[in-house]
Protein backbone atom coordinates (compact mmCIF):
# COMPACT_ATOMS: atom_id res chain seq x y z
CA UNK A 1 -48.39 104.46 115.96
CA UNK A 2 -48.65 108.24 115.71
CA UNK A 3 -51.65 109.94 113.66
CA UNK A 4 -49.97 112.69 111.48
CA UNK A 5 -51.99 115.62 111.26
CA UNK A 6 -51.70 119.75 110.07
CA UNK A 7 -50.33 121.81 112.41
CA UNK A 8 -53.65 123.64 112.02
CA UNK A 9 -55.78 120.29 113.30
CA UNK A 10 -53.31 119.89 116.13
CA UNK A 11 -53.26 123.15 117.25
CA UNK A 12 -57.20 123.11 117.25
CA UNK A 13 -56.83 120.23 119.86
CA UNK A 14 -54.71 122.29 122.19
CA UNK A 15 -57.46 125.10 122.37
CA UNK A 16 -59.90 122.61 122.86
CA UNK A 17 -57.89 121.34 125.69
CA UNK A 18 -57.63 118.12 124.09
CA UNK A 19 -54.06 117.78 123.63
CA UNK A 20 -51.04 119.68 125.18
CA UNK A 21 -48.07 121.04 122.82
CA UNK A 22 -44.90 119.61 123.69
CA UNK A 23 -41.38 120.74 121.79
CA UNK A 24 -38.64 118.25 121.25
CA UNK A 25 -35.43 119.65 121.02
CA UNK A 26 -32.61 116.57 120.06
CA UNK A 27 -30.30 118.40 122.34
CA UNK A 28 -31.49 119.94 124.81
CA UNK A 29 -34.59 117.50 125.80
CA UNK A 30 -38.48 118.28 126.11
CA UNK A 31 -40.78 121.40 126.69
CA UNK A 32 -44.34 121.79 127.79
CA UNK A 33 -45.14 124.78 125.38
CA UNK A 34 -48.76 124.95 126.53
CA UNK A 35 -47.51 125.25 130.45
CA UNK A 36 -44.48 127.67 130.21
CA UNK A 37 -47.11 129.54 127.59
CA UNK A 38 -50.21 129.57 130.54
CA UNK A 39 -46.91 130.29 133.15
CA UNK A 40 -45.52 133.47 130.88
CA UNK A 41 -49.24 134.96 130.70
CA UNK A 42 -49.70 134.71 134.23
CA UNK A 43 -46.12 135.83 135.65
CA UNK A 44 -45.35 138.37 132.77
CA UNK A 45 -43.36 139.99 135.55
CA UNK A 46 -41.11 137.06 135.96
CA UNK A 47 -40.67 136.48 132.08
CA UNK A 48 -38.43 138.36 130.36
CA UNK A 49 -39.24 139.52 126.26
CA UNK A 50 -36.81 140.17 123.92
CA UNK A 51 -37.43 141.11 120.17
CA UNK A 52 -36.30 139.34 117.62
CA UNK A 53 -35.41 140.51 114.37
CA UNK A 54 -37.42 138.67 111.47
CA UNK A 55 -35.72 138.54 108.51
CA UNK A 56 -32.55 136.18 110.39
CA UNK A 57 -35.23 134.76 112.18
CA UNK A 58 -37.27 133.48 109.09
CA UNK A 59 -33.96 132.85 107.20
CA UNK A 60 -33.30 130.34 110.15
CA UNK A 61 -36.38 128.75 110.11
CA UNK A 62 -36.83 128.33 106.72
CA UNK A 63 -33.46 126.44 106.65
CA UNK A 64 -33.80 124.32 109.57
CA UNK A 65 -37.37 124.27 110.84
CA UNK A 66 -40.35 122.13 109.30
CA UNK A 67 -43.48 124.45 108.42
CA UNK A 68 -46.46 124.35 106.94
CA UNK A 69 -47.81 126.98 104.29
CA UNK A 70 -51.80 126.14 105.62
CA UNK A 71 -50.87 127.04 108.98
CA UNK A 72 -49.03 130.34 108.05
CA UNK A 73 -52.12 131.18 105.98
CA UNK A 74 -54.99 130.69 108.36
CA UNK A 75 -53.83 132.07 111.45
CA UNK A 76 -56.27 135.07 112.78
CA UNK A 77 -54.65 138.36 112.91
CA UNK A 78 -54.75 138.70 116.22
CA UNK A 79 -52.51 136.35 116.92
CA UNK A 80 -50.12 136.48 114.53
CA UNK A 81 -49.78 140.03 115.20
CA UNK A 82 -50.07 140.47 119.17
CA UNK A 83 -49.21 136.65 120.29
CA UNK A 84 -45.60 136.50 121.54
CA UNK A 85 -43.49 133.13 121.15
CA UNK A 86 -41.38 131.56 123.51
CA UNK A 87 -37.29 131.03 123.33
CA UNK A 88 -34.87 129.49 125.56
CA UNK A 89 -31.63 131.79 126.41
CA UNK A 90 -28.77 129.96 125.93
CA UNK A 91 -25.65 131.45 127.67
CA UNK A 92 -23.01 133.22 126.05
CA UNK A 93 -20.71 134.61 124.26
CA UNK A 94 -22.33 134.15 121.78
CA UNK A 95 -25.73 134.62 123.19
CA UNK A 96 -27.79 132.19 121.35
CA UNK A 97 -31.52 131.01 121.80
CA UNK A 98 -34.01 128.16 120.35
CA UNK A 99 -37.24 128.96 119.39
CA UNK A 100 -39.67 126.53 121.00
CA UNK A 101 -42.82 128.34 119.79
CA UNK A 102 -44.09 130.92 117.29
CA UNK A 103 -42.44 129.36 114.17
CA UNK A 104 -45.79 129.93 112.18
CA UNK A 105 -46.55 133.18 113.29
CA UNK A 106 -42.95 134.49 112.83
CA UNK A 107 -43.37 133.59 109.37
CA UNK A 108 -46.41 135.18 109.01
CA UNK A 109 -45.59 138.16 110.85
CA UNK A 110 -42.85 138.42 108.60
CA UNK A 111 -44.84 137.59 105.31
CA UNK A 112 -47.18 140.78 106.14
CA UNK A 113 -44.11 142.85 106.47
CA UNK A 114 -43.14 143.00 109.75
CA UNK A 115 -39.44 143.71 110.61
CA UNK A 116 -39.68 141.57 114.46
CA UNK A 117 -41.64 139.76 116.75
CA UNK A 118 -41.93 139.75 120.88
CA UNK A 119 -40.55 136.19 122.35
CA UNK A 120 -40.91 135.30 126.16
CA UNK A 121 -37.18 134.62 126.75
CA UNK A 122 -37.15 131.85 129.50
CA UNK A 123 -33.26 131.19 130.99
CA UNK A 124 -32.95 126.99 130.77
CA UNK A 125 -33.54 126.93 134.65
CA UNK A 126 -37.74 128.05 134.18
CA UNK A 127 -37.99 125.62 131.54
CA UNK A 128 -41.02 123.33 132.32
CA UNK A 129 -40.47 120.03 131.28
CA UNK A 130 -42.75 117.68 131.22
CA UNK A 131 -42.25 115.08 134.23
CA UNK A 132 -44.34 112.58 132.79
CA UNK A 133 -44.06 112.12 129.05
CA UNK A 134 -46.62 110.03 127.53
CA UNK A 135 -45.92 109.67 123.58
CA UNK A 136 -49.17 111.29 122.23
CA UNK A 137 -51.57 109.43 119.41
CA UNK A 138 -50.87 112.96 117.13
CA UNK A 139 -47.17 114.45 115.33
CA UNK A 140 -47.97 116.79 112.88
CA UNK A 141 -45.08 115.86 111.16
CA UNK A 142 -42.25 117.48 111.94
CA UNK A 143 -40.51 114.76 110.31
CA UNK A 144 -37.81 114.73 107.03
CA UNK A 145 -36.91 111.70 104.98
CA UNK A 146 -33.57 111.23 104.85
CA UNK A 147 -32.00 108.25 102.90
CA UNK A 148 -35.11 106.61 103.00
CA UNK A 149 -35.76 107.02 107.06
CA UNK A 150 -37.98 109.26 108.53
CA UNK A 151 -35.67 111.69 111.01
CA UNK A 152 -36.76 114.40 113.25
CA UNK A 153 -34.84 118.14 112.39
CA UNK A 154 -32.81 119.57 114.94
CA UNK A 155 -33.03 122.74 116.97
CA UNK A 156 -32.94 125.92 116.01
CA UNK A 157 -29.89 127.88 117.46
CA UNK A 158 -29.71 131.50 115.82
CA UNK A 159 -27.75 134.31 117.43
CA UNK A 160 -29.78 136.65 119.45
């Protein structure tokens, strides 16, 4: 049975290096978010960035993506401001992508008036997966209730 915790106390664990963040994406599988993140930062010359505008961005999210308000708040401006997310290309027409990190600071980015945000865009083929996946003790809860059952949200697909 999983813990459910903030986004905040999770997120603590990954910079303590006790926990890795992993995205689930119904369709199109796993990603290791802390790896392709430690990859882009050390190969920024094999990662491509594209900016994204915000306001379709945080329209998107707020329509299909769970959040939390706490998290949005507390982030330190630093990273909010200068830490890029991550996106997988999808191939086109249209050109799509899912957003597989920086939900939080988009919104916040976007809360202290900021028209876009920087995204490493990986193409599905430098995806890391994770080759072992072992179902961690922690979800922060990026669960709905649905008819009485607890369901997971799907991606996030917005045109890019």
């Amino acid at each position: 049975m999983q813990k459910v915790i903030t986004k905040t106390e999770l997120m603590q664990l990954v910079i303590d290096g006790k926990n890795e963040e992993v995205f689930e994406d119904t369709e199109m599988g796993m990603f290791a978010v802390t790896r392709m993140r430690k990859f882009a930062f050390e190969n920024q010359n094999k990662v491509k960035f594209i900016l994204v505008d915000l306001p379709s961005l945080v329209e998107a999210i707020k329509k299909f993506r769970v959040y939390e308000e706490e998290r949005i708040n507390t982030l330190n401006e630093n990273s909010w401001r200068n830490d890029p997310g991550i996106l997988i290309l999808h191939p086109g027409p249209p050109v799509a992508h899912t957003i597989i990190d920086g939900t939080h600071r988009a919104l916040r980015r976007f809360k202290e008036g900021c028209k876009d945000m920087l995204f490493w865009a990986f193409d599905p083929s430098q995806a890391i997966i994770p080759l072992i996946y072992v179902e961690s003790q922690y979800d922060w809860g990026d669960e709905i209730i649905e008819n009485g059952e607890i369901v997971k949200r799907g991606a996030l697909n917005v045109p890019s």
